[in-house]
Structure formats: structure tokens, C-alpha cells
Protein backbone atom coordinates (compact mmCIF):
# COMPACT_ATOMS: atom_id res chain seq x y z
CA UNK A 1 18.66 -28.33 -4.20
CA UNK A 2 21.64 -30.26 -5.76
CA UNK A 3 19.47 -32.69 -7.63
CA UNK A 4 17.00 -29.72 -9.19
CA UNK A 5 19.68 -27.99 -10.12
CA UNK A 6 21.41 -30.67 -12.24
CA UNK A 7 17.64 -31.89 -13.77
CA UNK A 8 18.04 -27.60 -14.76
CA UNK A 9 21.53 -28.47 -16.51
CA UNK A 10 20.47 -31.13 -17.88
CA UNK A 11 17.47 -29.55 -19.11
CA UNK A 12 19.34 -26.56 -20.85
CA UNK A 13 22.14 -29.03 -21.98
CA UNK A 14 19.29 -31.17 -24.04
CA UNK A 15 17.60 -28.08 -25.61
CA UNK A 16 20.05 -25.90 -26.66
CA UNK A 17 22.08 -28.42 -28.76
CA UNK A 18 22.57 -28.18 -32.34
CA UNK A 19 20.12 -31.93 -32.70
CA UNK A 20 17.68 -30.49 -30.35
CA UNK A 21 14.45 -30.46 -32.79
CA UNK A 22 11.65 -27.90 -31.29
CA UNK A 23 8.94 -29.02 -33.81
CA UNK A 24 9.13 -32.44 -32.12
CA UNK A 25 8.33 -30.78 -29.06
CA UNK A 26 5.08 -29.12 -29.74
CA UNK A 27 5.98 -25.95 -28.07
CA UNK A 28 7.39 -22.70 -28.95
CA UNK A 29 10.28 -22.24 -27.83
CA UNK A 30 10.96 -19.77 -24.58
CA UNK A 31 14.27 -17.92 -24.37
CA UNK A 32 16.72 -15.48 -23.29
CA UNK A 33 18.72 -13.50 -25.79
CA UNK A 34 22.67 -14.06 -24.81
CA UNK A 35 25.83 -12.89 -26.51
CA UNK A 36 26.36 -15.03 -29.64
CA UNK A 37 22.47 -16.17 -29.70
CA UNK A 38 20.03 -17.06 -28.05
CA UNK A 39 19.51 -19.57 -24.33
CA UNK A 40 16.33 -22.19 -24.53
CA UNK A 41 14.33 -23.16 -21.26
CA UNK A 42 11.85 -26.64 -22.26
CA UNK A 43 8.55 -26.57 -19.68
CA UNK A 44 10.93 -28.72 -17.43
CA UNK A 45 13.84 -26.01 -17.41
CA UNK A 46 11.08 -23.68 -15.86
CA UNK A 47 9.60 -25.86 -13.73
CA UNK A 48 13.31 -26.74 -11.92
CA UNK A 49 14.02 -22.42 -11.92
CA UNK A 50 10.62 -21.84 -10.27
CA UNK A 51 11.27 -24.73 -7.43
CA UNK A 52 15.33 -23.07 -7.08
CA UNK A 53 13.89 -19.66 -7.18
CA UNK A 54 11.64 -20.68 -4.38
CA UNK A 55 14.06 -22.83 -2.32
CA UNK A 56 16.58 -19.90 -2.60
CA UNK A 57 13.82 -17.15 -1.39
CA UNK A 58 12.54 -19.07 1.43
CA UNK A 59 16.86 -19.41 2.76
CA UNK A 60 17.42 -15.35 1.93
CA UNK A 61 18.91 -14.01 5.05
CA UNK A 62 16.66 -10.54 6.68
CA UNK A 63 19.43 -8.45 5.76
CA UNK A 64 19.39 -9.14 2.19
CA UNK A 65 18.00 -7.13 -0.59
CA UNK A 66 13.95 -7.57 -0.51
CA UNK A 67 12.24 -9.59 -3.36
CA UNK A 68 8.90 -11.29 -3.72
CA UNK A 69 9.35 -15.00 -4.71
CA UNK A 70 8.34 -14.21 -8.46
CA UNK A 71 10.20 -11.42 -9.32
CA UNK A 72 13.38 -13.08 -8.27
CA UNK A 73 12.25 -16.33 -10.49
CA UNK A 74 11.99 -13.84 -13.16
CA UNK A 75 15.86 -13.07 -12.18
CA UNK A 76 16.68 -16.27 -11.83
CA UNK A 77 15.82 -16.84 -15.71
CA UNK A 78 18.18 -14.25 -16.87
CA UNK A 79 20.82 -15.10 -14.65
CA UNK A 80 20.80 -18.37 -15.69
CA UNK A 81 20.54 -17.94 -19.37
CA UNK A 82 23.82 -15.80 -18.83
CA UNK A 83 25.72 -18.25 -16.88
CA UNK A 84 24.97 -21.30 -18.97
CA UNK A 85 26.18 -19.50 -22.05
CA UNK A 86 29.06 -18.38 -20.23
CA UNK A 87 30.24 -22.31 -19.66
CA UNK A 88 29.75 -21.92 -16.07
CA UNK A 89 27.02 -24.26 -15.77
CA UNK A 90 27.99 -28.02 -16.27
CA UNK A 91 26.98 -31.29 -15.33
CA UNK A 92 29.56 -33.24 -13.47
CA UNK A 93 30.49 -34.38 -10.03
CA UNK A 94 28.64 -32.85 -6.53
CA UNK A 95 32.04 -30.58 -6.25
CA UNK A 96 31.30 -28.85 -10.33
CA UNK A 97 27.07 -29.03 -9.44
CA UNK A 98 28.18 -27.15 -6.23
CA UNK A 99 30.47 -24.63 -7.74
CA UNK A 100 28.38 -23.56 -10.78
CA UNK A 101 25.69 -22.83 -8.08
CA UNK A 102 27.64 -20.84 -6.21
CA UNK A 103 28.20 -18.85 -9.23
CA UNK A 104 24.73 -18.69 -10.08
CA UNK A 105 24.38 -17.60 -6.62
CA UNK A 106 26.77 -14.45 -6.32
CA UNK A 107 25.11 -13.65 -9.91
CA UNK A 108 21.48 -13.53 -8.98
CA UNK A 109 22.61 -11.49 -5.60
CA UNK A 110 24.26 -9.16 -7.24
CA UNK A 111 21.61 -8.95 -9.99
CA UNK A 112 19.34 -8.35 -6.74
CA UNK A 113 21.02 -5.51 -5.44
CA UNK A 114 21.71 -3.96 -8.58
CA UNK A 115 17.94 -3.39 -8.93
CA UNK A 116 17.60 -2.17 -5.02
CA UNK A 117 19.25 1.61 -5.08
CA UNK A 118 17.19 4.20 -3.38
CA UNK A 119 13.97 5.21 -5.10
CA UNK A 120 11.57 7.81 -4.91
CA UNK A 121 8.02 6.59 -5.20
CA UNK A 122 5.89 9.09 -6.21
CA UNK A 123 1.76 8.93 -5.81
CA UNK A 124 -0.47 11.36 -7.26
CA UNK A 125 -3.07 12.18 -4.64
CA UNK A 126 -6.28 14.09 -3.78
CA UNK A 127 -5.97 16.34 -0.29
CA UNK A 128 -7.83 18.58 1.62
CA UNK A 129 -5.05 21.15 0.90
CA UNK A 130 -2.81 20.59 3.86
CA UNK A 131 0.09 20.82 1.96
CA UNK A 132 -0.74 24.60 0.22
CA UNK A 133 1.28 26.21 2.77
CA UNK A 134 4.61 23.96 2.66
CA UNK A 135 4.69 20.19 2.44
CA UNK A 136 3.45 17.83 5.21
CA UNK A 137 5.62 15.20 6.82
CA UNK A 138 4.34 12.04 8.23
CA UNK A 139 7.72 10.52 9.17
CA UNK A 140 9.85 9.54 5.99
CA UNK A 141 6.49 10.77 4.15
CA UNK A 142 5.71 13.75 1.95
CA UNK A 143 2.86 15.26 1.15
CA UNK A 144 3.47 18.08 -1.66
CA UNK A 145 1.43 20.35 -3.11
CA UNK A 146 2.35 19.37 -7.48
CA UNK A 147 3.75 22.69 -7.63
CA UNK A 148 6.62 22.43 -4.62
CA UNK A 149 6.86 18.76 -5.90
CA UNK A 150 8.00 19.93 -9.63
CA UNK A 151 10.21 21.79 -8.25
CA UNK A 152 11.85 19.05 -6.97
CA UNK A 153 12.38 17.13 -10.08
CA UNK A 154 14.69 17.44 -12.83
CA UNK A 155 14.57 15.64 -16.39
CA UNK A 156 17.68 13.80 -17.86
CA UNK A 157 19.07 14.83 -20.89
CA UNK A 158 22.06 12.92 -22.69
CA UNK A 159 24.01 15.36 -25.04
CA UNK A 160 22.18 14.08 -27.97
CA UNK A 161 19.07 14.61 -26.53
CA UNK A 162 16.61 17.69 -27.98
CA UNK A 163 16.85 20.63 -25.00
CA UNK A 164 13.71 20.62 -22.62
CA UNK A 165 11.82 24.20 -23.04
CA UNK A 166 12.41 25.42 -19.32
CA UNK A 167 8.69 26.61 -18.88
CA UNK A 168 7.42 22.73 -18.88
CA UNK A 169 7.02 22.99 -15.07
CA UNK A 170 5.01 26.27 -15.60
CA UNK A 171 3.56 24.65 -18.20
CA UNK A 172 1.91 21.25 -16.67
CA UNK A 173 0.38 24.00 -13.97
CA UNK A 174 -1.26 26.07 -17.18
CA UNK A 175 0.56 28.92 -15.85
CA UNK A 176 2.30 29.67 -19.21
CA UNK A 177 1.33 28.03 -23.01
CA UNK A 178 2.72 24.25 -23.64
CA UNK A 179 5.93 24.94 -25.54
CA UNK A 180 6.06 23.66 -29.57
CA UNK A 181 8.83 21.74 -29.75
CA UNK A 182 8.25 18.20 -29.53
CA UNK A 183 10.12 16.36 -26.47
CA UNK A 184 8.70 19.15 -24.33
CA UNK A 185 5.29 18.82 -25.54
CA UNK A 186 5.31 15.12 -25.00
CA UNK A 187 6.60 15.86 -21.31
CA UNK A 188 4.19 18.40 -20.72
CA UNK A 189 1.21 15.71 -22.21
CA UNK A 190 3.35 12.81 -19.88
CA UNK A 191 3.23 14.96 -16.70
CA UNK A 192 0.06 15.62 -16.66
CA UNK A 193 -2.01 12.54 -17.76
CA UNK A 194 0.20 11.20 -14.80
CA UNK A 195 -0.73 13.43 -12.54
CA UNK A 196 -4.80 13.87 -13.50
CA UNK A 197 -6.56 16.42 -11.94
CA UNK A 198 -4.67 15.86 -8.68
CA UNK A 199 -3.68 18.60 -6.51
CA UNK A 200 -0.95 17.56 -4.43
CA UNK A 201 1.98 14.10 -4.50
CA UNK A 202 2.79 11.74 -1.77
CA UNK A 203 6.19 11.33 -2.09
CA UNK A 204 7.83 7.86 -0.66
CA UNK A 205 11.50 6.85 -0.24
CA UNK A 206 12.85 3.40 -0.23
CA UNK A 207 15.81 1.50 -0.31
CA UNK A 208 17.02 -2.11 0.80
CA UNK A 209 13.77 -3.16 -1.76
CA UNK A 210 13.89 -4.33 -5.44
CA UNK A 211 12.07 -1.71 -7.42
CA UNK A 212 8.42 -3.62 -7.80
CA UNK A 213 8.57 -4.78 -4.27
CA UNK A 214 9.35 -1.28 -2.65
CA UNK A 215 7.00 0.55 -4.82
CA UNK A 216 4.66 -2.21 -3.07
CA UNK A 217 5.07 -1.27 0.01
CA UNK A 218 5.60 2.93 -0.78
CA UNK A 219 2.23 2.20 -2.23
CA UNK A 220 0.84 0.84 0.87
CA UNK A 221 2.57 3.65 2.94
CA UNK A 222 1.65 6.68 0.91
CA UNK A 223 -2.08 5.22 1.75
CA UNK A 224 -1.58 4.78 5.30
CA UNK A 225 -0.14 8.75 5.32
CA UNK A 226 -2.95 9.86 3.65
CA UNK A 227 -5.54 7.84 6.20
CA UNK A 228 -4.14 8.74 9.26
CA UNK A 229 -4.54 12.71 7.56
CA UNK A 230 -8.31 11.87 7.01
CA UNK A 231 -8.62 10.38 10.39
CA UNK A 232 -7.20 13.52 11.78
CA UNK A 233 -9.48 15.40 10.19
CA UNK A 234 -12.14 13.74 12.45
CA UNK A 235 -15.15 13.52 9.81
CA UNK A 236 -15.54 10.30 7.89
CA UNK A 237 -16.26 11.74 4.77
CA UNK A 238 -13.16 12.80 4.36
CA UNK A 239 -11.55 9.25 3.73
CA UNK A 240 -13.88 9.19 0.23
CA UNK A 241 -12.73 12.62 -0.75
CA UNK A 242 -8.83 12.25 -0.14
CA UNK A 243 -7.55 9.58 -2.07
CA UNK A 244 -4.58 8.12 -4.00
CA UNK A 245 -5.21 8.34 -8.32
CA UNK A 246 -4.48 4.78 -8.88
CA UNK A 247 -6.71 3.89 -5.77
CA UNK A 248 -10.25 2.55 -6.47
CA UNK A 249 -12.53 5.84 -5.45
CA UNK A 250 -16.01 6.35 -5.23
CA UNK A 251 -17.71 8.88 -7.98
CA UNK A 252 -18.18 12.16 -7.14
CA UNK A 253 -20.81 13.05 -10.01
CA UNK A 254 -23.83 10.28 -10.03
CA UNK A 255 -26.55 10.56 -12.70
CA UNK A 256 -29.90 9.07 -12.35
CA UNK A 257 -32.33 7.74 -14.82
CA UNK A 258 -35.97 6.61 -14.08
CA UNK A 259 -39.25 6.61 -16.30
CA UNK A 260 -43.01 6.96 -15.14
CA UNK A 261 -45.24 6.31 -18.07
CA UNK A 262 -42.67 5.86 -20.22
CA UNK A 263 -41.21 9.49 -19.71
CA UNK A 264 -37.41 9.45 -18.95
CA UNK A 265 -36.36 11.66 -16.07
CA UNK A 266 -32.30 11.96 -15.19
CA UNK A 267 -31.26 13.50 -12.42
CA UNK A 268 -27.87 14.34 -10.84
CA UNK A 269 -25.61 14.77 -7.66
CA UNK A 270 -22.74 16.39 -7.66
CA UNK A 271 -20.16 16.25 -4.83
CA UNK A 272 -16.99 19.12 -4.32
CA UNK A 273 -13.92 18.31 -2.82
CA UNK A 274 -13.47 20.31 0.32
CA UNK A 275 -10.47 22.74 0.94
CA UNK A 276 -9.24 23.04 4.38
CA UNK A 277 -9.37 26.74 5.41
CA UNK A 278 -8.79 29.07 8.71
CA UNK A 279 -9.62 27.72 11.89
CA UNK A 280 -10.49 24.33 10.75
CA UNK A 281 -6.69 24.07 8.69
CA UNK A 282 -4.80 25.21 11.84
CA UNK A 283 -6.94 22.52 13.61
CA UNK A 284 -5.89 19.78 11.47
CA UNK A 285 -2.06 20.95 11.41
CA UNK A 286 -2.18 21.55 15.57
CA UNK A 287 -3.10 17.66 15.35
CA UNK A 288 -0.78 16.67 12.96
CA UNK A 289 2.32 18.49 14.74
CA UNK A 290 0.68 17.28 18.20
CA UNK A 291 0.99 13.84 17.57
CA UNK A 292 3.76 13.91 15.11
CA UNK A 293 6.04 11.30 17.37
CA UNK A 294 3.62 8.77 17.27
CA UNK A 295 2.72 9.37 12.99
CA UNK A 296 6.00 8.96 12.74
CA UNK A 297 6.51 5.49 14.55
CA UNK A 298 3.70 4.05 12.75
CA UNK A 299 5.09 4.89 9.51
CA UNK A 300 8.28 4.10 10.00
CA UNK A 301 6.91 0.74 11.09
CA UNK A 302 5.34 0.42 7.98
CA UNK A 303 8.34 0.82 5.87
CA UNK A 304 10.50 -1.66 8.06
CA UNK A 305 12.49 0.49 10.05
CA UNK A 306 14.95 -2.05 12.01
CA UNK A 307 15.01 0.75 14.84
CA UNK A 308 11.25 1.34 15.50
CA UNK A 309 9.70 0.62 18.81
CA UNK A 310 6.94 -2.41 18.83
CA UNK A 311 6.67 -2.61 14.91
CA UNK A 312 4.14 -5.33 15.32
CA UNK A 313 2.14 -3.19 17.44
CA UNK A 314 2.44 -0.57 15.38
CA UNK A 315 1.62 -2.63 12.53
CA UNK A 316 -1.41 -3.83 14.14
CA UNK A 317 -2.60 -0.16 14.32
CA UNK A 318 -2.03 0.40 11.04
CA UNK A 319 -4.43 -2.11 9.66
CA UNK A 320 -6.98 -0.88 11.94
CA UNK A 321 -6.82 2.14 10.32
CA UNK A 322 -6.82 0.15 6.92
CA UNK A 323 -9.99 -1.79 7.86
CA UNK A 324 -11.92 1.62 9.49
CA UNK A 325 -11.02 3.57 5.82
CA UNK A 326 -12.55 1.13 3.70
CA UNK A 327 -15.24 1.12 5.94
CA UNK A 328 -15.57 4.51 5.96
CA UNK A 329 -15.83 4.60 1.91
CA UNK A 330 -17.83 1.93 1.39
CA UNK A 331 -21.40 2.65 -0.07
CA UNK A 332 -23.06 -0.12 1.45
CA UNK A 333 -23.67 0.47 5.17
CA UNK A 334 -23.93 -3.33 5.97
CA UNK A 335 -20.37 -3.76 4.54
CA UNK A 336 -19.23 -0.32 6.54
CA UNK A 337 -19.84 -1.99 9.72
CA UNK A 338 -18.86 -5.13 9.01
CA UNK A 339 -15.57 -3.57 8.21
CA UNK A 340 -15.63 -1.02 11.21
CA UNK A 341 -16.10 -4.08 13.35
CA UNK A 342 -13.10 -5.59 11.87
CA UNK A 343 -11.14 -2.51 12.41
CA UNK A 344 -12.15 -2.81 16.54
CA UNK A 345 -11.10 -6.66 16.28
CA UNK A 346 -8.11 -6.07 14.69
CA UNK A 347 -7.14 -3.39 17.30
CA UNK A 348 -8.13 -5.24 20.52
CA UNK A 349 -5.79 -7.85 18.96
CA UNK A 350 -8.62 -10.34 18.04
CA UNK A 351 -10.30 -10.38 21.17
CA UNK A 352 -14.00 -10.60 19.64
CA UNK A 353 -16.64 -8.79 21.42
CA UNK A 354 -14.64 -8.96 24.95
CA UNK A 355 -12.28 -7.90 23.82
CA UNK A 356 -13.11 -4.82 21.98
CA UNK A 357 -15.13 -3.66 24.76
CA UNK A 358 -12.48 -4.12 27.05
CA UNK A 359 -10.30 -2.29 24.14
CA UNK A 360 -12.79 0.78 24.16
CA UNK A 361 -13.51 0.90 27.65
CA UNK A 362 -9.67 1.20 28.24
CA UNK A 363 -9.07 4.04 25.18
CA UNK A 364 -12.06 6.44 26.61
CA UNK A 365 -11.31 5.96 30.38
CA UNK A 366 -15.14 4.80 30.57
CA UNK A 367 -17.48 1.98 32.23
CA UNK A 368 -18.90 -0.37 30.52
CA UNK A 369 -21.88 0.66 31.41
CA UNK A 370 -21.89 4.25 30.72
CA UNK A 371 -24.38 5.48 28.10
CA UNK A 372 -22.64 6.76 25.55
CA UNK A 373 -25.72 7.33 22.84
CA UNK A 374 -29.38 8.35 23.77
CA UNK A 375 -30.71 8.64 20.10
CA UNK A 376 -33.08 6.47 19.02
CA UNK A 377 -32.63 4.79 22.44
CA UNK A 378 -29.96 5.15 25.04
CA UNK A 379 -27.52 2.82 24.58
CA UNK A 380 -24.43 2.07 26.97
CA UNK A 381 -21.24 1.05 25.55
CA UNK A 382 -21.20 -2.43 26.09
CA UNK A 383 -24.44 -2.79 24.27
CA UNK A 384 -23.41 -0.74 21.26
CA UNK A 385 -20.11 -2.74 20.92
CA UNK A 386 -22.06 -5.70 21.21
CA UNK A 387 -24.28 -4.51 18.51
CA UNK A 388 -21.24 -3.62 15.98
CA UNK A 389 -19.90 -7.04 16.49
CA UNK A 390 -22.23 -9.44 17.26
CA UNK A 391 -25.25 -8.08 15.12
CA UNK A 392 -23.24 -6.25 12.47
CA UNK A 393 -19.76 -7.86 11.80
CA UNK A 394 -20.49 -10.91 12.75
CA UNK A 395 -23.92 -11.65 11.49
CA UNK A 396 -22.94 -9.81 8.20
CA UNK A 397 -19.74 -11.74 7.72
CA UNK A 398 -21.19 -15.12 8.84
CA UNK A 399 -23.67 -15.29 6.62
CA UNK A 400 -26.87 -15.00 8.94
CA UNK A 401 -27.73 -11.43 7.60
CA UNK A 402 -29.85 -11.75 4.32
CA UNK A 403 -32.06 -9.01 4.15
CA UNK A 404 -30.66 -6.74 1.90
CA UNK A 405 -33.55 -3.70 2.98
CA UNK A 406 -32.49 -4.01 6.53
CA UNK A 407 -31.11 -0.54 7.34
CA UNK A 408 -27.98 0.00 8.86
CA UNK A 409 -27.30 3.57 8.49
CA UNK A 410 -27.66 4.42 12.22
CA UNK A 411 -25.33 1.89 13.48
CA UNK A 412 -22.94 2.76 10.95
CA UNK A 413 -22.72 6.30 11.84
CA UNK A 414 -22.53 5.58 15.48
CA UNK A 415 -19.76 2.20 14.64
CA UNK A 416 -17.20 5.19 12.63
CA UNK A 417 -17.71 7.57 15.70
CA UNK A 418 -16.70 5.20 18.14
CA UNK A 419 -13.57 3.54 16.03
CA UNK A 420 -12.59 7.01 15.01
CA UNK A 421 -12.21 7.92 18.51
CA UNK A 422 -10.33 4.42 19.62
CA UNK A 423 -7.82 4.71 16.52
CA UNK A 424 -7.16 8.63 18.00
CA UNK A 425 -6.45 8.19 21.09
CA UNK A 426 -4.71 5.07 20.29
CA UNK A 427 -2.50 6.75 17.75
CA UNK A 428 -1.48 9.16 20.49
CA UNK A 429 -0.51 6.75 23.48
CA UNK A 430 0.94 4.87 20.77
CA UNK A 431 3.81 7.17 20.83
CA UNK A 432 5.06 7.16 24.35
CA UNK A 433 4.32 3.28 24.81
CA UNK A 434 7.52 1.70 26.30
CA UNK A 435 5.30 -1.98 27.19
CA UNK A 436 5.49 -5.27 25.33
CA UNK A 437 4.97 -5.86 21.50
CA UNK A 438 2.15 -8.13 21.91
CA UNK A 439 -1.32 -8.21 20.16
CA UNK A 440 -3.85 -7.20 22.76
CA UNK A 441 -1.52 -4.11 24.46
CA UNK A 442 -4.43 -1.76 23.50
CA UNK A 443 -6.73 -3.40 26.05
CA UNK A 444 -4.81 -2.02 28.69
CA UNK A 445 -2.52 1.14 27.28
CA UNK A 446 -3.08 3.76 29.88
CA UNK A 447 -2.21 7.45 28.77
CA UNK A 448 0.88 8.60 29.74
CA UNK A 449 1.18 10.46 32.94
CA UNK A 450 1.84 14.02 32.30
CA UNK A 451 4.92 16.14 32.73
């Protein structure tokens, strides 16, 4: 690290004197404004800051601020620039290379955390209306209808600032008319091209994370929350309909066009999305509260909570439920199972067909040999897992399925049942689990015994 980082000084010391000629160089040049001017990085300069950024990354302690590798490069640019036109970067002996990186050092840390306060990610999202009532919490998690959620939120105004018309909350809901003055009318426009035609937020709260990496992982949380709602909901359907805005989603209005004889013909499908109501809403919330220990664990998992219980495990769980949602909303039924099987893979801990069954066989509390579908033939369990893996995943993945006309509908429908089951009554022993955090625990979780 010594060496790169006096090639860096040397680098900045060659460029950024007064007889340093860009025109020779054939490049334009790439800087960093600084008091009194501006600092110069050559092609070399950021080739030695991406290989310190790097080397410093990979030797962050776990307690430390969180950063991916390129954002804190990106630091690393401006905290240099700084430093060297501060006069605290100089080449000279090992004790002056040493000390000016130690500066640079403390800098770029403190840089780090400056950029890592508590933040309040906030994901415009689809729902079943769960949250009508009064929000939904999944652990740290929100789920809020937009109208409790604005009244959350305030907007900063400096003294100079025009006044906000206090109706803009009313107004993004089209309860009252957009106000006329300006800044409000831009907030109203703001607000809602933000939101879309989204009913409810998820809200997520991090901290410990530099801004782009924790709204990376609030992303990734705010769509595990609003999977393991869809999965309590116990219809597959459900993962298309609820969704995150910025989230890839399928189309809920298709049109059709088609000629015979050269006369056009266009025809159209139109899908709603459902709101929970009655019986079916209390059913769904009864789940929710029922297993609210065990939501809770997984999510905290998935924001890095130092205290949870087998995060790994929990982690592993999680991506099951990843891999059986996008299975769930993908058109093609081929690629549904293939991803369904994945989900079962990823839950037995990679155990292949074996282990799955074994996985499934524990979860239900049946025999292998138990039929478990009669329709079109009976089936028993270890046949139809061998089916979803062996003749779906596998043969899909691997290359040896070709025929694109090959139909895969039934297995598909039969695949979601039987993962949708295994990730539910997984998610519920999940909770009271006090075993080992090792990959292939759900082949032999047993329910707790009751009280």
C-alpha cells in the first residue's frame, strides 16, 4: 500500500504543476474543484485511487460504516483532491508516506460516516389494502397506506424560502384543488409523479450504511416485506399484483392484434387489482399477527441486525422466498418452475433432489410416499419433487429442455402449491428455532412442541 500510494503522489505532484502541459497528454483533464483552484488526477492517478480504495475496503473492520468498494473510490477522489491541496500529501521518507496516509485515512472515515446518519427509505408500493385500517409492521418495516404516510412527513423550509400552501397533503390525495402558488404546485406535481398510482409506502429505516448502500439493502427489504405479505395471502397471483413502483411488473392491460384475410382484429384483457375485504382481510392479518415473531427475525436478518438468531438461516429463507416470487410472476411456466425448483434447493440448503424431498417430507410431517396429487394421475411426493427438479429445474436450467410448446402449466401450478406450503410452515418454526445456523437445518426442523 506504501508504494501505490507514493506512485498516487507522485502522480498528482507531476500533473498539477505549473509545466505540466495537458495537450501533450491527449486527454482531458479529470478533476476536483479545491479552494484556490482546481486538483488534476492523469489515468495513472486513478488507477493507484481505485487499487487504495480497494486495498482499504477489503481491511474495513465489521463495525465500520458500510460502503460498496466503488462508492468509497468515489470518496477516496475527493478526499484526496482535498488533502493534496491542503499540503498534507508529500513525497518523502516511509515515516512522511506513512503519515499523510494516515491523514488521508481519518479523512475518508470521517467522510464515511458523515454520509451514514439514519435514513428513511421510502418505496412506493402496490398492496392488497392491508394497511387501510392502520399501518402494517413486519419488524423494523412499514407498510402505510400514502395517506397515514403524508402525515408523517414534513417539508423544509429555510426563512427565505416561499411558504408551502398547507393543503399540499390534501392536495396529492385530490381531496382539495392543487394550490397556485408555485413551490407548492411543484410539490404537489413532485409527490405525486413519485408516488404513481400507488396506494400505500413501504417505509425502511437504516443506519450504520452510506446512503446508496443502505437504500440497497432497504430496497431489498421493503421487497422481502412485501413477499412474505403475498405469501401470506396464500394465492400466487398475488405476488404479480403487489409490487414495488420501481420493481419490474408484469402489465395488467394486454392488447391483442391478429388479421385473417387481411382484416385486423384487437382484442384486450384487462386485469384489477384486488382489495382485501371481510373475512378474507382478518384472515390475512390473523396470519400476519400469528407469526409476527418469526416476520420479524427474518427481517431483521435482512437488515443486519448484530442480535438476530441464525441470520444465515434466516437469510437462507429469505432467498427462498426471493426465488418462489419471481417464480410466481414469471409468464413463462418453464422459467416458473425452474425458479420454484430453485426456491426448494435453496431452502433444503442445496441438497438437490434428496434433499428437497427430505426438506418437504420434514415441513408437512408426511411419507415420502404419500400421494399428495391425484389429478391427471396420482402422484406421491417423492415423484412430484422429483419431477420439479429433475424434469423441470434441472432439465430447464441445463439446457436439455428445447421444446418451447412443451406445456408446463400443470406442474407449475402444483410446484407453487407445494413451495408455498414449505416456505409457510417454514416461516413459522423459523421463529422458535433455538438449533444450529447451518444450511440444511430445514431438513430436519421439527415444530415446536406446544405449550
Amino acid at each position: 500500500m506504501d508504494d501505490e500510494f507514493d506512485k498516487l503522489i507522485a502522480e498528482l505532484q507531476r500533473v498539477n504543476s505549473e509545466a505540466f502541459d495537458w495537450s501533450a497528454e491527449g486527454k482531458f483533464p479529470n478533476f476536483v474543484a479545491v479552494p484556490d483552484g482546481q486538483c488534476h488526477f492523469s489515468p495513472q492517478a486513478q488507477l493507484s485511487m481505485a487499487k487504495l480504495g480497494r486495498l482499504i475496503h477489503s481491511n474495513r473492520c465489521a463495525s465500520d460504516t458500510r460502503i460498496e468498494a466503488a462508492e468509497l473510490i468515489k470518496m477516496l477522489r475527493t478526499v484526496v483532491a482535498f488533502a493534496y491541496a491542503d499540503g498534507l500529501l508529500v513525497r518523502g521518507d516511509i515515516a512522511s508516506i506513512r503519515a499523510g496516509k494516515r491523514v488521508l485515512l481519518e479523512r475518508l472515515q470521517l467522510k464515511i460516516k458523515e454520509t451514514a446518519e439514519p435514513i428513511t427509505h421510502v418505496f412506493p408500493a402496490w398492496t392488497t389494502g392491508l394497511e387501510r385500517k392502520s399501518p402494517v409492521h413486519l419488524g423494523p418495516v412499514r407498510v402505510l397506506a400514502v395517506s397515514d404516510w403524508l402525515e408523517t412527513v414534513e417539508i423544509y423550509s429555510s426563512p427565505e424560502d416561499d411558504c408551502i400552501d398547507a393543503s399540499w397533503k390534501q392536495a396529492v390525495q385530490g381531496l382539495v384543488p392543487k394550490p397556485d402558488d408555485a413551490r407548492t404546485s411543484l410539490l404537489v406535481d413532485a409527490v405525486e409523479e413519485s408516488l404513481g398510482t400507488c396506494n400505500a409506502v413501504v417505509a425502511v429505516t437504516i443506519e450504520g450504511f452510506e446512503r446508496d448502500f443502505s437504500r440497497k439493502l432497504a430496497h431489498i427489504a421493503a421487497k422481502n416485506c412485501l413477499d412474505i405479505l403475498s405469501l401470506l395471502h396464500e394465492t400466487p397471483d398475488t405476488f404479480v399484483t403487489q409490487g414495488l413502483l420501481e420493481d419490474r411488473v408484469q402489465p395488467l392491460e394486454t392488447r391483442t392484434l391478429s388479421e385473417i384475410d387481411g382484416f385486423l382484429n384487437i382484442a384486450g384483457n384487462r386485469k384489477l387489482r384486488p382489495r382485501l375485504v371481510g373475512s378474507r382481510l382478518v384472515a390475512v392479518l390473523e396470519r400476519i399477527s400469528d407469526l409476527g415473531g418469526s416476520i420479524s427475525k427474518v427481517v431483521r436478518a435482512v437488515l443486519t441486525d448484530p442480535d438476530v438468531a441464525q441470520p444465515q438461516l434466516c437469510a437462507r429463507w429469505s432467498m427462498a422466498l426471493h426465488w418462489f416470487a419471481e417464480g410466481c410472476r414469471e409468464p413463462d411456466d418453464a422459467v416458473a418452475v425452474a425458479k420454484v425448483g430453485a426456491s426448494l434447493d435453496v431452502l433444503s440448503g442445496g441438497g438437490r433432489r434428496v434433499g428437497i424431498l427430505k426438506t418437504v417430507c420434514c415441513l408437512l410431517g408426511m411419507d415420502c410416499t404419500a400421494v399428495v396429487t391425484t389429478w391427471p394421475v396420482p402422484k406421491t411426493l417423492e415423484k412430484l419433487v422429483e419431477e420439479i427438479y429433475e424434469y423441470g429445474r434441472s432439465q430447464i436450467l441445463h439446457g436439455n429442455h428445447v421444446d418451447r410448446l412443451k406445456s408446463f402449466a400443470e406442474l407449475r401450478q402444483v410446484a407453487q402449491q407445494l413451495c408455498g406450503i414449505a416456505l409457510r410452515i417454514s416461516l413459522e418454526r423459523l421463529g422458535s428455532y433455538d438449533g444450529a445456523d447451518e444450511p440444511r437445518a430445514f431438513q430436519s426442523m421439527t415444530a415446536a412442541p406446544a405449550s
